[in-house]
PDB file of N, CA and C in Angstrom:
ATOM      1  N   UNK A   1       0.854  -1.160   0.000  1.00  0.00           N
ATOM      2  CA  UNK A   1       0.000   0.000   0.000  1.00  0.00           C
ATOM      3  C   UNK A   1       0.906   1.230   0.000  1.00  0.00           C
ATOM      4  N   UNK A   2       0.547   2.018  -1.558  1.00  0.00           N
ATOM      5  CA  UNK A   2       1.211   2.975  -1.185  1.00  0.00           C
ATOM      6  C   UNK A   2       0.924   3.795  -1.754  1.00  0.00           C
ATOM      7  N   UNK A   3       1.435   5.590  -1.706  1.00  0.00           N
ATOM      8  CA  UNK A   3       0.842   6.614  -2.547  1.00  0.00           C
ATOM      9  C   UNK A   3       1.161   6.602  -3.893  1.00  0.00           C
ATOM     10  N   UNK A   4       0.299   7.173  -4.629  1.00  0.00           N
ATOM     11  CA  UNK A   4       0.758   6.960  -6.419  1.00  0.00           C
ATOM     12  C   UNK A   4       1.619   7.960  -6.799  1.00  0.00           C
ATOM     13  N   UNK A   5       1.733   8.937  -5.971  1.00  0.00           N
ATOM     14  CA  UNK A   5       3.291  10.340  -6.278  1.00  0.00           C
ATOM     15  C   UNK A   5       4.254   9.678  -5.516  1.00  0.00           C
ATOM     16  N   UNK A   6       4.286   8.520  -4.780  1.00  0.00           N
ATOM     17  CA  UNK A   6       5.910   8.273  -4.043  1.00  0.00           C
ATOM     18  C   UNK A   6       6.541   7.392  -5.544  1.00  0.00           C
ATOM     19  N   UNK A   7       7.488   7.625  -5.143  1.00  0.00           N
ATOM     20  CA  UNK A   7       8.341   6.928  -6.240  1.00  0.00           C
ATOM     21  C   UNK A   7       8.096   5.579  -6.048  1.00  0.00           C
ATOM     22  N   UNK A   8       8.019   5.063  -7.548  1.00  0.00           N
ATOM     23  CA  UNK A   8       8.551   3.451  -8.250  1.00  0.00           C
ATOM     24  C   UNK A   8       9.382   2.759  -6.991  1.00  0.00           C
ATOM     25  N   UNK A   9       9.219   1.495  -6.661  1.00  0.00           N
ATOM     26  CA  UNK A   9      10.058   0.764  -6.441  1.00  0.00           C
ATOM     27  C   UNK A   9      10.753  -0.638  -7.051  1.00  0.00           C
ATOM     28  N   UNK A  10      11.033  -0.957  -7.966  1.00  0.00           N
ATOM     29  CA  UNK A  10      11.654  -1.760  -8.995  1.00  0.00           C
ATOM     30  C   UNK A  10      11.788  -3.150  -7.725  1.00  0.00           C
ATOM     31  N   UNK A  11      10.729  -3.390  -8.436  1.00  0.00           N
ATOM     32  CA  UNK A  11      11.614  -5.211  -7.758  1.00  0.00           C
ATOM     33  C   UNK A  11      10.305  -5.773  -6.555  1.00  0.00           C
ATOM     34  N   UNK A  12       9.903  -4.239  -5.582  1.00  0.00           N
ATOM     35  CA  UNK A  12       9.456  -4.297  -4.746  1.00  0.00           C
ATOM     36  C   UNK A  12       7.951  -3.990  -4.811  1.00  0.00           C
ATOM     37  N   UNK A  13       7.403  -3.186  -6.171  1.00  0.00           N
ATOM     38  CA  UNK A  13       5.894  -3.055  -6.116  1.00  0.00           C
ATOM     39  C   UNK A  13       5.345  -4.066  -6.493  1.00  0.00           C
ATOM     40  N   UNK A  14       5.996  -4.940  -7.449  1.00  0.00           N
ATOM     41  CA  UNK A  14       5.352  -5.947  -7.970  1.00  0.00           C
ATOM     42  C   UNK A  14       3.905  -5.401  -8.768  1.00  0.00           C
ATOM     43  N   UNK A  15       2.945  -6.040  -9.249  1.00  0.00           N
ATOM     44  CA  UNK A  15       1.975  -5.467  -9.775  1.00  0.00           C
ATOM     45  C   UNK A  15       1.484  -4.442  -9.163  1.00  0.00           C
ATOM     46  N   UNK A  16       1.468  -3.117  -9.683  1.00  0.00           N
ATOM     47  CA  UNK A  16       1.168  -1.442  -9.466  1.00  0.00           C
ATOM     48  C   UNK A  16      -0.555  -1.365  -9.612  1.00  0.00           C
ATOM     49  N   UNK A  17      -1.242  -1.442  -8.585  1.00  0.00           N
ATOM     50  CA  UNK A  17      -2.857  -1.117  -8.895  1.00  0.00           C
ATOM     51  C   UNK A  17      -3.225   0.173  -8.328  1.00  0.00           C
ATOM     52  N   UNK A  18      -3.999   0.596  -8.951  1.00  0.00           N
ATOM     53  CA  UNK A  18      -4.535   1.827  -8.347  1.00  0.00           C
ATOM     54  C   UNK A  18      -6.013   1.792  -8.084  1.00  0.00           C
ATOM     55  N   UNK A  19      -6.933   2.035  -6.337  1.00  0.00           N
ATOM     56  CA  UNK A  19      -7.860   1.690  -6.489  1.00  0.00           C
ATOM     57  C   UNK A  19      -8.256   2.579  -5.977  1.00  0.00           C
ATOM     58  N   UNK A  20      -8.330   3.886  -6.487  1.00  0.00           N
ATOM     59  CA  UNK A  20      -9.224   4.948  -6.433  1.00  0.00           C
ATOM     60  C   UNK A  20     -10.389   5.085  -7.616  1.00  0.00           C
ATOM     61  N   UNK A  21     -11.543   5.474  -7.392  1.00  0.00           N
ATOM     62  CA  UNK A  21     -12.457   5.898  -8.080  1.00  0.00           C
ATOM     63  C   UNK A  21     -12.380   6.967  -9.367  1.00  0.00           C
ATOM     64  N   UNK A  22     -11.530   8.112  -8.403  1.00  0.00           N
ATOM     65  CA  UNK A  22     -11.024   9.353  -9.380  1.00  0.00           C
ATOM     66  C   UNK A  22      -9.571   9.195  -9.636  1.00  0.00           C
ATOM     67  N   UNK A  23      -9.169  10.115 -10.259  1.00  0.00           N
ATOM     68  CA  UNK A  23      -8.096  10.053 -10.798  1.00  0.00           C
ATOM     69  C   UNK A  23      -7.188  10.670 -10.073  1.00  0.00           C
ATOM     70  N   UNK A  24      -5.602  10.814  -9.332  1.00  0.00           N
ATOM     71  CA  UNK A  24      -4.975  11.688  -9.231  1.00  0.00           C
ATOM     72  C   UNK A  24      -4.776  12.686  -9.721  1.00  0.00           C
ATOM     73  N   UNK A  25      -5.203  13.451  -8.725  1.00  0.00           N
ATOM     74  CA  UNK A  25      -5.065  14.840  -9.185  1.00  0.00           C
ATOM     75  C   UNK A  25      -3.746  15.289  -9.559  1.00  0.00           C
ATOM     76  N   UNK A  26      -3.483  15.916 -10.626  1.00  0.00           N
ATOM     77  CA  UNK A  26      -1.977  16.422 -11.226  1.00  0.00           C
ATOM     78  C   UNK A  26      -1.227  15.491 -11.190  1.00  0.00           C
ATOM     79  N   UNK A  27      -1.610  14.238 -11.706  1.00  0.00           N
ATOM     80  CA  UNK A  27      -1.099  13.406 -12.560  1.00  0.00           C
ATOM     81  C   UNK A  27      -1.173  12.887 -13.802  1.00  0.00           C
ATOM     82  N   UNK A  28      -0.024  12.601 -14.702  1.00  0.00           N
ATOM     83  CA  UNK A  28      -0.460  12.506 -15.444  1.00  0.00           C
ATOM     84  C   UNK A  28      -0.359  11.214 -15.959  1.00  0.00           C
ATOM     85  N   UNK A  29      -0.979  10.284 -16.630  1.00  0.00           N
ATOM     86  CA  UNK A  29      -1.273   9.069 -16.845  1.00  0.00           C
ATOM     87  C   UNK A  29       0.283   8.597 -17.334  1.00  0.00           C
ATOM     88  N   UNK A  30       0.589   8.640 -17.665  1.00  0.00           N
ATOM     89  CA  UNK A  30       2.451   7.831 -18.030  1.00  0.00           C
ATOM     90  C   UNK A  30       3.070   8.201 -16.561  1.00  0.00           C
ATOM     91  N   UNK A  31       3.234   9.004 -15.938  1.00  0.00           N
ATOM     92  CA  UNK A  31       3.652   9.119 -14.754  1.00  0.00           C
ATOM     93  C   UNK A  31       3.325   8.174 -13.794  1.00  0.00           C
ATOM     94  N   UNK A  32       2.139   7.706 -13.842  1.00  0.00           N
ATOM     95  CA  UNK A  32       1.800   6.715 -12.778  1.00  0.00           C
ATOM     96  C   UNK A  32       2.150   5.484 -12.755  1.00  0.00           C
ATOM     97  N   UNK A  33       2.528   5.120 -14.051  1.00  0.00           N
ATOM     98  CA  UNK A  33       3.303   3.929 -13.950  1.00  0.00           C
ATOM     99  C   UNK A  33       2.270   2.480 -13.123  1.00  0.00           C
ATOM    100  N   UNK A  34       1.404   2.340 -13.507  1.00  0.00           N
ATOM    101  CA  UNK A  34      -0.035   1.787 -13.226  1.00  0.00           C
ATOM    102  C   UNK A  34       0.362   0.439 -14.358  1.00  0.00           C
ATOM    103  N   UNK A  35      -0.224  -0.872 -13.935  1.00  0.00           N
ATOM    104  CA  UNK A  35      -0.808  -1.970 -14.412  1.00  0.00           C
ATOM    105  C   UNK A  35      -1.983  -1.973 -14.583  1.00  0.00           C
ATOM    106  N   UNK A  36      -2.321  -1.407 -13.569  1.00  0.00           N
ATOM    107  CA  UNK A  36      -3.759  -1.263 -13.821  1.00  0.00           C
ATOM    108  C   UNK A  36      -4.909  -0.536 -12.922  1.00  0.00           C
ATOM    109  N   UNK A  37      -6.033  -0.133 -13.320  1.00  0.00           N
ATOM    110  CA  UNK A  37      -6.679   0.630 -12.394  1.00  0.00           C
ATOM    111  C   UNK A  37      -7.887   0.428 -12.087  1.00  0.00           C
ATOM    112  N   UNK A  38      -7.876  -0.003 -10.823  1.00  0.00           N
ATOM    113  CA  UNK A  38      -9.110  -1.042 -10.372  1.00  0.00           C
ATOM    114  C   UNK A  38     -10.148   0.319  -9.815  1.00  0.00           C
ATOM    115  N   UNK A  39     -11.024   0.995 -10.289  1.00  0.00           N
ATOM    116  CA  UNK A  39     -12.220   1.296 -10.273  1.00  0.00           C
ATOM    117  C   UNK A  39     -13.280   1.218  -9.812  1.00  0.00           C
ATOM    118  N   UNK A  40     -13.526  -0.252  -9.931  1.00  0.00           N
ATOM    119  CA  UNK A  40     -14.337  -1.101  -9.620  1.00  0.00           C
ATOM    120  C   UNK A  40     -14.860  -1.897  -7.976  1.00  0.00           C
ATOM    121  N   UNK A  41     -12.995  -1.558  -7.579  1.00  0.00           N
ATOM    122  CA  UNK A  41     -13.000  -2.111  -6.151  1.00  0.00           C
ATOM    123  C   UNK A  41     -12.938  -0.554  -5.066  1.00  0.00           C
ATOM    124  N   UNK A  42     -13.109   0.818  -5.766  1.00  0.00           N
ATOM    125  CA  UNK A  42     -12.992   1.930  -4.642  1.00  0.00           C
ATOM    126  C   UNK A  42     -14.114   2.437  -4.107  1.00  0.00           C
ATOM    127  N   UNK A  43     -14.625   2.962  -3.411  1.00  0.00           N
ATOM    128  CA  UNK A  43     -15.731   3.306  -2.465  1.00  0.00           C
ATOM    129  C   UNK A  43     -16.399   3.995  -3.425  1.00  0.00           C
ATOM    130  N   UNK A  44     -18.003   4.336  -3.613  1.00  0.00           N
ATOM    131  CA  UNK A  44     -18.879   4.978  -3.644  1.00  0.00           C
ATOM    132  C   UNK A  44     -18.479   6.448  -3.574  1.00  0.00           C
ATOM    133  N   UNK A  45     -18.565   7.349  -4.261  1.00  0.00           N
ATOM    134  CA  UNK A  45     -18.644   8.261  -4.361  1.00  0.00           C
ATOM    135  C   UNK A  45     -19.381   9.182  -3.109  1.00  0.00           C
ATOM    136  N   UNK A  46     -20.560   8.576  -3.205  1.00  0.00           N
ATOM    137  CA  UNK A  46     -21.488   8.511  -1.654  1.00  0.00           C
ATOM    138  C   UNK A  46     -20.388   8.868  -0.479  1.00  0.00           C
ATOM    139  N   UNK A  47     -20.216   7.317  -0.569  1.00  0.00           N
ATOM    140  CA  UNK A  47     -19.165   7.121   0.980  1.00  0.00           C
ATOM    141  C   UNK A  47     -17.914   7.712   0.757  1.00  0.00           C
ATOM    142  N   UNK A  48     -17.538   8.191  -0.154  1.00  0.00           N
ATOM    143  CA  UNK A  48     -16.316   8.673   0.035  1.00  0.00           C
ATOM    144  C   UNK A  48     -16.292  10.112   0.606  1.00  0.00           C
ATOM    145  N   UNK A  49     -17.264  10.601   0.223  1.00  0.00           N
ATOM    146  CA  UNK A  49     -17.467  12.446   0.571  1.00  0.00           C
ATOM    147  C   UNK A  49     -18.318  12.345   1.846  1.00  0.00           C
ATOM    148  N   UNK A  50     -19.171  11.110   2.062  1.00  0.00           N
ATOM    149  CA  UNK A  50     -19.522  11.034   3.689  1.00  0.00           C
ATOM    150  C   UNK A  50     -18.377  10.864   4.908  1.00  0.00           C
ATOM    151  N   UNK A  51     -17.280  10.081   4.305  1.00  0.00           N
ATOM    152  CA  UNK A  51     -16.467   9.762   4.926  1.00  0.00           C
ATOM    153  C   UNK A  51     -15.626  10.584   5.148  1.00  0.00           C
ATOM    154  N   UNK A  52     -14.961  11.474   4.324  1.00  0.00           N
ATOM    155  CA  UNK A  52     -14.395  12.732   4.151  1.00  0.00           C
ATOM    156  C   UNK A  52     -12.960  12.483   4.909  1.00  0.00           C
ATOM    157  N   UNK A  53     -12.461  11.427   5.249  1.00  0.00           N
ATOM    158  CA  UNK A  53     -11.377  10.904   5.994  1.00  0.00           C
ATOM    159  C   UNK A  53     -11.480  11.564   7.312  1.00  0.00           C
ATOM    160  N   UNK A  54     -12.773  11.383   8.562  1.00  0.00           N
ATOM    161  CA  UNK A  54     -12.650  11.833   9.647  1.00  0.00           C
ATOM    162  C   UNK A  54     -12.225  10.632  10.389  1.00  0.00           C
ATOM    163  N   UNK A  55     -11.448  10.733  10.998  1.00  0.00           N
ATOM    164  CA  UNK A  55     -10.923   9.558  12.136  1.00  0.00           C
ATOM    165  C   UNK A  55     -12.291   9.028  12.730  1.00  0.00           C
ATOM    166  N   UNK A  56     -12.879   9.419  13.235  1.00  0.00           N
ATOM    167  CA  UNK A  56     -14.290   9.151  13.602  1.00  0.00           C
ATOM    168  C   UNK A  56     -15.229   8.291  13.253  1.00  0.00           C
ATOM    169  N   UNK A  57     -15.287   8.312  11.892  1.00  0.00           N
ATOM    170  CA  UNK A  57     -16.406   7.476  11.235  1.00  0.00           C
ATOM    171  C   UNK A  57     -15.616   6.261  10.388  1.00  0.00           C
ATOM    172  N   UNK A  58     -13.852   6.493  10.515  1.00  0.00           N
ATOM    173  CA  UNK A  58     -13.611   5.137  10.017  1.00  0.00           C
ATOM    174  C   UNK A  58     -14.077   3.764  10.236  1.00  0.00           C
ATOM    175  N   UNK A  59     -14.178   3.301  11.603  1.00  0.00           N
ATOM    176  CA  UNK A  59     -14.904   2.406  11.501  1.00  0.00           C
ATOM    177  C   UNK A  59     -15.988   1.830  10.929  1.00  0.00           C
ATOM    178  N   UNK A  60     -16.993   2.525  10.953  1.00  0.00           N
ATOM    179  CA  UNK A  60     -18.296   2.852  10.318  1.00  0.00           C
ATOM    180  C   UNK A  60     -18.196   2.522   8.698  1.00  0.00           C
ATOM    181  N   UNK A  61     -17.014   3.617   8.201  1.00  0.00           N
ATOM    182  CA  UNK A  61     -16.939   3.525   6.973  1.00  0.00           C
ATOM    183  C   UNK A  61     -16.536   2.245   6.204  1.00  0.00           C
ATOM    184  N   UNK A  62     -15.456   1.337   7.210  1.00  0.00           N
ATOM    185  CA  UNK A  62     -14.874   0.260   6.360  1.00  0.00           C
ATOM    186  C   UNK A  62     -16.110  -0.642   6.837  1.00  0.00           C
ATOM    187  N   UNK A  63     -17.511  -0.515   7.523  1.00  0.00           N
ATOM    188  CA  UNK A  63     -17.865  -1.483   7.522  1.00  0.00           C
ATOM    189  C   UNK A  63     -19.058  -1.607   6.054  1.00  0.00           C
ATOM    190  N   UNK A  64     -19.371   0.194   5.999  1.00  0.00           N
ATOM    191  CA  UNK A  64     -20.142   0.425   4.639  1.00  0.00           C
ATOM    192  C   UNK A  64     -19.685   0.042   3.975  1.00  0.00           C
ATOM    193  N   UNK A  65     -17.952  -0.122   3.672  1.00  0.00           N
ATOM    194  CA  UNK A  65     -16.777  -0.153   2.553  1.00  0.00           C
ATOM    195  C   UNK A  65     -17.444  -1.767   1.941  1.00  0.00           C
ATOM    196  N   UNK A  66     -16.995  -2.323   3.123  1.00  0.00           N
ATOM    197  CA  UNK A  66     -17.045  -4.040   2.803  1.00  0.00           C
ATOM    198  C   UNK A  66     -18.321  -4.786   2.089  1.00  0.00           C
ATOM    199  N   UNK A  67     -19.390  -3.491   2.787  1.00  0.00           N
ATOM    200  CA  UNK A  67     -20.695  -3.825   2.030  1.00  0.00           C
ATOM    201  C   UNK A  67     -20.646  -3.552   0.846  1.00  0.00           C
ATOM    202  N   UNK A  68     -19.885  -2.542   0.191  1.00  0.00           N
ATOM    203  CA  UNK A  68     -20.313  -2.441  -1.055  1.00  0.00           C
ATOM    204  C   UNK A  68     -19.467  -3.134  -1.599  1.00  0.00           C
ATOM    205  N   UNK A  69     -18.215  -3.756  -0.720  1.00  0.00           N
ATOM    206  CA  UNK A  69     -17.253  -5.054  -1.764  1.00  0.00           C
ATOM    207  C   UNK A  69     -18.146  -6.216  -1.986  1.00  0.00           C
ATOM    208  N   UNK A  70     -19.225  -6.613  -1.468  1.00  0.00           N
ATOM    209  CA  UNK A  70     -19.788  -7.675  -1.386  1.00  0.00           C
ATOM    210  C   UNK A  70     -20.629  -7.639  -2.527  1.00  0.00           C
ATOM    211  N   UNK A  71     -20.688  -6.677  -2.969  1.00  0.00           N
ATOM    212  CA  UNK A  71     -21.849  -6.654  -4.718  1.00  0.00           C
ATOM    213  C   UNK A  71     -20.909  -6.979  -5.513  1.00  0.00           C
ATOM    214  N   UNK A  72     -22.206  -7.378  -6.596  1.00  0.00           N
ATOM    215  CA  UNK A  72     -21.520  -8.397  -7.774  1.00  0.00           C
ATOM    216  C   UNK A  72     -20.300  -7.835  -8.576  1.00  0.00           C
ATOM    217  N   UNK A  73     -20.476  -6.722  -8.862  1.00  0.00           N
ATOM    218  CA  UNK A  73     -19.121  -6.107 -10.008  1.00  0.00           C
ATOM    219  C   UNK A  73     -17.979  -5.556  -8.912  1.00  0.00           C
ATOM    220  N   UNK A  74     -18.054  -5.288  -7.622  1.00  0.00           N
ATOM    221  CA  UNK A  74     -16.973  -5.236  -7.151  1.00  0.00           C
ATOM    222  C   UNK A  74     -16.527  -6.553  -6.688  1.00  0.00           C
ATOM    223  N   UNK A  75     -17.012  -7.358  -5.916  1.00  0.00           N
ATOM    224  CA  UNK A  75     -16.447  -8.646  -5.649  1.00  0.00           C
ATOM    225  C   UNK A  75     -15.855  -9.466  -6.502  1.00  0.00           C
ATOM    226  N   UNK A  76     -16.453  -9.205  -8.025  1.00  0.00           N
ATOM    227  CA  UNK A  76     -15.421  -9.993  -8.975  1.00  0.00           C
ATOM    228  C   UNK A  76     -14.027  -9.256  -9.655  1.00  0.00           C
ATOM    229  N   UNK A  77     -14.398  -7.928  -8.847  1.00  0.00           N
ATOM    230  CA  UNK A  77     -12.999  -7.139  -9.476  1.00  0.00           C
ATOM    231  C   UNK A  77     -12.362  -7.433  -8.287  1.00  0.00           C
ATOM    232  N   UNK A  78     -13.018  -7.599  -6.788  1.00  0.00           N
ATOM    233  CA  UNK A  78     -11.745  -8.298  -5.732  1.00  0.00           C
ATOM    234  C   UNK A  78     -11.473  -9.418  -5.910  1.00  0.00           C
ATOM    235  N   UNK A  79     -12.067 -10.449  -6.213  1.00  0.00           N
ATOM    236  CA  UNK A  79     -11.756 -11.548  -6.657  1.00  0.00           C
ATOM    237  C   UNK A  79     -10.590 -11.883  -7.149  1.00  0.00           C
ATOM    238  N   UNK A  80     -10.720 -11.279  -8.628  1.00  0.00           N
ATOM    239  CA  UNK A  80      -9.811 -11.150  -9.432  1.00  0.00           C
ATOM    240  C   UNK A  80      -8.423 -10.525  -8.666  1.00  0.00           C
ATOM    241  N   UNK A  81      -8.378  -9.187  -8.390  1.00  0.00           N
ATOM    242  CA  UNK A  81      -7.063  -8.496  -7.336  1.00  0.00           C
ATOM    243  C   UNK A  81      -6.458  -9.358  -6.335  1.00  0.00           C
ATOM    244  N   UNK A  82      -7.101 -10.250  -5.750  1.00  0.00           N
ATOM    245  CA  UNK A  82      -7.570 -11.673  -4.457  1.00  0.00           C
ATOM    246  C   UNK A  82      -6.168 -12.719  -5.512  1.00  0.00           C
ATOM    247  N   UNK A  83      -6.723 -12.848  -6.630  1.00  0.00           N
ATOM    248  CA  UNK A  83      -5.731 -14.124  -7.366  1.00  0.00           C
ATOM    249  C   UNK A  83      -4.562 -13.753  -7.509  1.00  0.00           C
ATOM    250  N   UNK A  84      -4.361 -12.840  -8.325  1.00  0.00           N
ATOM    251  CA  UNK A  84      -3.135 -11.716  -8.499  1.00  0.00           C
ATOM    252  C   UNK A  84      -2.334 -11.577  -7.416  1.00  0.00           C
ATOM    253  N   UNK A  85      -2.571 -11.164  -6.311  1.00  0.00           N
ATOM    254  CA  UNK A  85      -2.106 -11.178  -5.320  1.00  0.00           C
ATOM    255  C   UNK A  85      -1.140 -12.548  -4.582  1.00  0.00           C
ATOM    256  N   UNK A  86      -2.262 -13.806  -4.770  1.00  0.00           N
ATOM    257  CA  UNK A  86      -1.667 -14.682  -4.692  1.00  0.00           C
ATOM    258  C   UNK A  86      -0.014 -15.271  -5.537  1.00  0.00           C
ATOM    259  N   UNK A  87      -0.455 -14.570  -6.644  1.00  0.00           N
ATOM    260  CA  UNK A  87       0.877 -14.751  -7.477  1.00  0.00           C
ATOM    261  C   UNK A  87       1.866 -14.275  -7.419  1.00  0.00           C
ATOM    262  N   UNK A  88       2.061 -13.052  -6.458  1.00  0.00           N
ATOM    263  CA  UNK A  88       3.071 -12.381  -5.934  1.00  0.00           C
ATOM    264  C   UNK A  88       2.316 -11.019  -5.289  1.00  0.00           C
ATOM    265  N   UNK A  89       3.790 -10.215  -5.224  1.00  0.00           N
ATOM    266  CA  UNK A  89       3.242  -8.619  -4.730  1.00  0.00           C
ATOM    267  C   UNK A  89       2.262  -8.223  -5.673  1.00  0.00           C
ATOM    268  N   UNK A  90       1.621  -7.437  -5.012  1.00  0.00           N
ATOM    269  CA  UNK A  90       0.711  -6.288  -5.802  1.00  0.00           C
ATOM    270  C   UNK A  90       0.308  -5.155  -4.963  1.00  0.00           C
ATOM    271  N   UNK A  91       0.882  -3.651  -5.328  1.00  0.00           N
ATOM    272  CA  UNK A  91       1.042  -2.731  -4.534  1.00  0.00           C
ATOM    273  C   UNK A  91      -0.344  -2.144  -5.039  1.00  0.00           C
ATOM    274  N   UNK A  92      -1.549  -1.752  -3.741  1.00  0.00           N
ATOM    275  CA  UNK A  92      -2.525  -0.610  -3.925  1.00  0.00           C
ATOM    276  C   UNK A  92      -2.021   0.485  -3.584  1.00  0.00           C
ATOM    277  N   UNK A  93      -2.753   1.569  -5.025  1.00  0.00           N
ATOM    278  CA  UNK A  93      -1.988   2.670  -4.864  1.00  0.00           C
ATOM    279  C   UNK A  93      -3.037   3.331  -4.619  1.00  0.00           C
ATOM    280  N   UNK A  94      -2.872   4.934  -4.042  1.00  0.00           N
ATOM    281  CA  UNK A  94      -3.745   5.434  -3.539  1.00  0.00           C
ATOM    282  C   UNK A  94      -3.558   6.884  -3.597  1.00  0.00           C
ATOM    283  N   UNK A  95      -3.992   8.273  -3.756  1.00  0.00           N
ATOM    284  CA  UNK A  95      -3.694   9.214  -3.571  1.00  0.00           C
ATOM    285  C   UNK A  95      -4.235  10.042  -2.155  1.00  0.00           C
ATOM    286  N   UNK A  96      -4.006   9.296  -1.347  1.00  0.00           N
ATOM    287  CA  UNK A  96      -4.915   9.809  -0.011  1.00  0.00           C
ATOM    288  C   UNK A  96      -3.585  10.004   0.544  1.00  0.00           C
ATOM    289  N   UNK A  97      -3.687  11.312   1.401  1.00  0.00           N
ATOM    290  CA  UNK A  97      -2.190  11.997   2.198  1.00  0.00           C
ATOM    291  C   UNK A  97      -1.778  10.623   3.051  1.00  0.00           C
ATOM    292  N   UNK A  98      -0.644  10.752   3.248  1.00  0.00           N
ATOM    293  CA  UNK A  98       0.412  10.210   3.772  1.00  0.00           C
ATOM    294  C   UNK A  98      -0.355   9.568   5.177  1.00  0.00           C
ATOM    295  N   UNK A  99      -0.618  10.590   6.041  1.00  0.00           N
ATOM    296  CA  UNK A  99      -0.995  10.414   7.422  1.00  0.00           C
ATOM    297  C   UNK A  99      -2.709   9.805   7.164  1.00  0.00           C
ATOM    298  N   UNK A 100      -2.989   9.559   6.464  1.00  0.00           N
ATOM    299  CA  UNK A 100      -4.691   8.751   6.227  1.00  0.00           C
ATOM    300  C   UNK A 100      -4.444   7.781   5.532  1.00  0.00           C
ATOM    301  N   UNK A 101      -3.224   7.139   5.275  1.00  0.00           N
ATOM    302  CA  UNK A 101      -3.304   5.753   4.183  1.00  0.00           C
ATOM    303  C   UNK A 101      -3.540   4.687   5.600  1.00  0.00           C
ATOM    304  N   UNK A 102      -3.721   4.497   6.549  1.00  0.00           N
ATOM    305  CA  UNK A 102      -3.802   3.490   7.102  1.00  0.00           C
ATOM    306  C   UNK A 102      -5.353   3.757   8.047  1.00  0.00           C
ATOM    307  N   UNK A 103      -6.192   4.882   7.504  1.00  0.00           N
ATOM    308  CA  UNK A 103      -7.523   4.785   7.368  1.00  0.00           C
ATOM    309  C   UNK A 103      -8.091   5.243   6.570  1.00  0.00           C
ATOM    310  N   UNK A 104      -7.373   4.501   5.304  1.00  0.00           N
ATOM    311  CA  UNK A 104      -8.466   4.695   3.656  1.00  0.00           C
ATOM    312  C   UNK A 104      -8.757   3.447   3.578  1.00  0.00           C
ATOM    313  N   UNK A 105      -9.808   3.381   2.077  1.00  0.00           N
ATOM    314  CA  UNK A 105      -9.754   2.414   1.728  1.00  0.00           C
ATOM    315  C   UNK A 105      -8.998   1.389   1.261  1.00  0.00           C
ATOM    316  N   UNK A 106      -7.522   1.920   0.790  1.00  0.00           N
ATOM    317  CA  UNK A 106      -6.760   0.660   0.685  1.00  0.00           C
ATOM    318  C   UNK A 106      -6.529   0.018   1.512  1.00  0.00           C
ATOM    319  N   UNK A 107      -6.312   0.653   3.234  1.00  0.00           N
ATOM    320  CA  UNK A 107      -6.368  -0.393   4.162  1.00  0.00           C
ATOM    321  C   UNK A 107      -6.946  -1.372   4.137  1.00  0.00           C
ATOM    322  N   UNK A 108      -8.289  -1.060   4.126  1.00  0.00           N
ATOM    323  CA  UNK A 108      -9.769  -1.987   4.239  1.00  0.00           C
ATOM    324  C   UNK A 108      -9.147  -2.786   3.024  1.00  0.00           C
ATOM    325  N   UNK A 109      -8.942  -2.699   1.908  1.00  0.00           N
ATOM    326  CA  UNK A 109      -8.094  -3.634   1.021  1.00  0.00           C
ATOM    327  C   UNK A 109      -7.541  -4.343   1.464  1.00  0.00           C
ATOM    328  N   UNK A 110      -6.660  -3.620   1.793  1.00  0.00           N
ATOM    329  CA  UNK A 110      -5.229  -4.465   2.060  1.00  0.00           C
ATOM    330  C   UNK A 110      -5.585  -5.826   2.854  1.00  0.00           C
ATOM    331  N   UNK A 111      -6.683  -5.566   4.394  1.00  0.00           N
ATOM    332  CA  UNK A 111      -7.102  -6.838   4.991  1.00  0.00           C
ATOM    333  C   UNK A 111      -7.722  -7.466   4.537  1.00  0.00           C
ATOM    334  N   UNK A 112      -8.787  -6.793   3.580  1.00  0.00           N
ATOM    335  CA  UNK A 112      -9.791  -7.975   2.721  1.00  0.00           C
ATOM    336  C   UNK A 112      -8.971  -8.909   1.831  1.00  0.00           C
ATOM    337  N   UNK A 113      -7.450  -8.583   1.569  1.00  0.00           N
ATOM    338  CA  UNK A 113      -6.776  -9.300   0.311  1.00  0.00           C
ATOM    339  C   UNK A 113      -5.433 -10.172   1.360  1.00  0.00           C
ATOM    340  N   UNK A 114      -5.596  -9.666   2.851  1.00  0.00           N
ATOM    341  CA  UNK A 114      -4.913 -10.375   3.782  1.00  0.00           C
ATOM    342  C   UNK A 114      -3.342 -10.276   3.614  1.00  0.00           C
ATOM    343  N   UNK A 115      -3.750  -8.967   3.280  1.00  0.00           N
ATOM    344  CA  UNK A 115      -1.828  -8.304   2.814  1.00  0.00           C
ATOM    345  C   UNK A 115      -1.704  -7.533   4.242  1.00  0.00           C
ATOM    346  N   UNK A 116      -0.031  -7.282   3.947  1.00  0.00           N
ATOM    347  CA  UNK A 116       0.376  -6.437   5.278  1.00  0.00           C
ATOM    348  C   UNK A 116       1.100  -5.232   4.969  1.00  0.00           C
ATOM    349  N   UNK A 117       1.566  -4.720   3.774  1.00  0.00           N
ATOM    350  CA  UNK A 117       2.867  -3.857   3.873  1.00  0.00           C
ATOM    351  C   UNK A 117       1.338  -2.592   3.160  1.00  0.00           C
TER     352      UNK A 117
END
């Protein structure tokens, strides 16, 4: 899990996903250096601006989060991220500040896919 402006790590990202909804802001698509961009598996638009990253309602939020992993077109895009994973690294990338990556949604990822870094 990591931000999509920190630098490349060669060897160590292993498959590069990005599972935000929107796009990084002031980035530009060759820069990101992306495999691929999972869409499919990021929060609701809804929940994301309800959630607004308050320490407060994280809980709350990864439990809305999980609900909406459990519908059909996201669960088969975790699914899929779920296999991949198995086959080696696969880094979620994320553009959420530094000090909130370990209450965004890639967290909630990261345990649903039973990763640690």
């Amino acid at each position: 899990m990591r931000r999509v402006y920190d630098e490349v790590s060669p060897g160590e990202d292993g498959l590069r996903v990005l599972v935000d909804r929107v796009w990084p802001r002031g980035m530009k698509k060759e820069d990101a250096r992306l495999d691929e961009w999972a869409k499919r598996i990021a929060p609701s638009t809804e929940l994301r601006k309800w959630y607004a990253h308050d320490a407060e309602r994280f809980g709350e939020f990864a439990e809305r989060y999980r609900a909406e992993l459990s519908e059909p077109e996201a669960r088969e895009a975790l699914d899929r991220l779920r296999e991949q994973a198995d086959g080696g690294t696969v880094t979620l990338l994320t553009s959420v500040k530094e000090e909130q990556l370990d209450r965004s949604h890639a967290a909630v990822l990261r345990e649903e896919l039973g990763g640690t870094g």
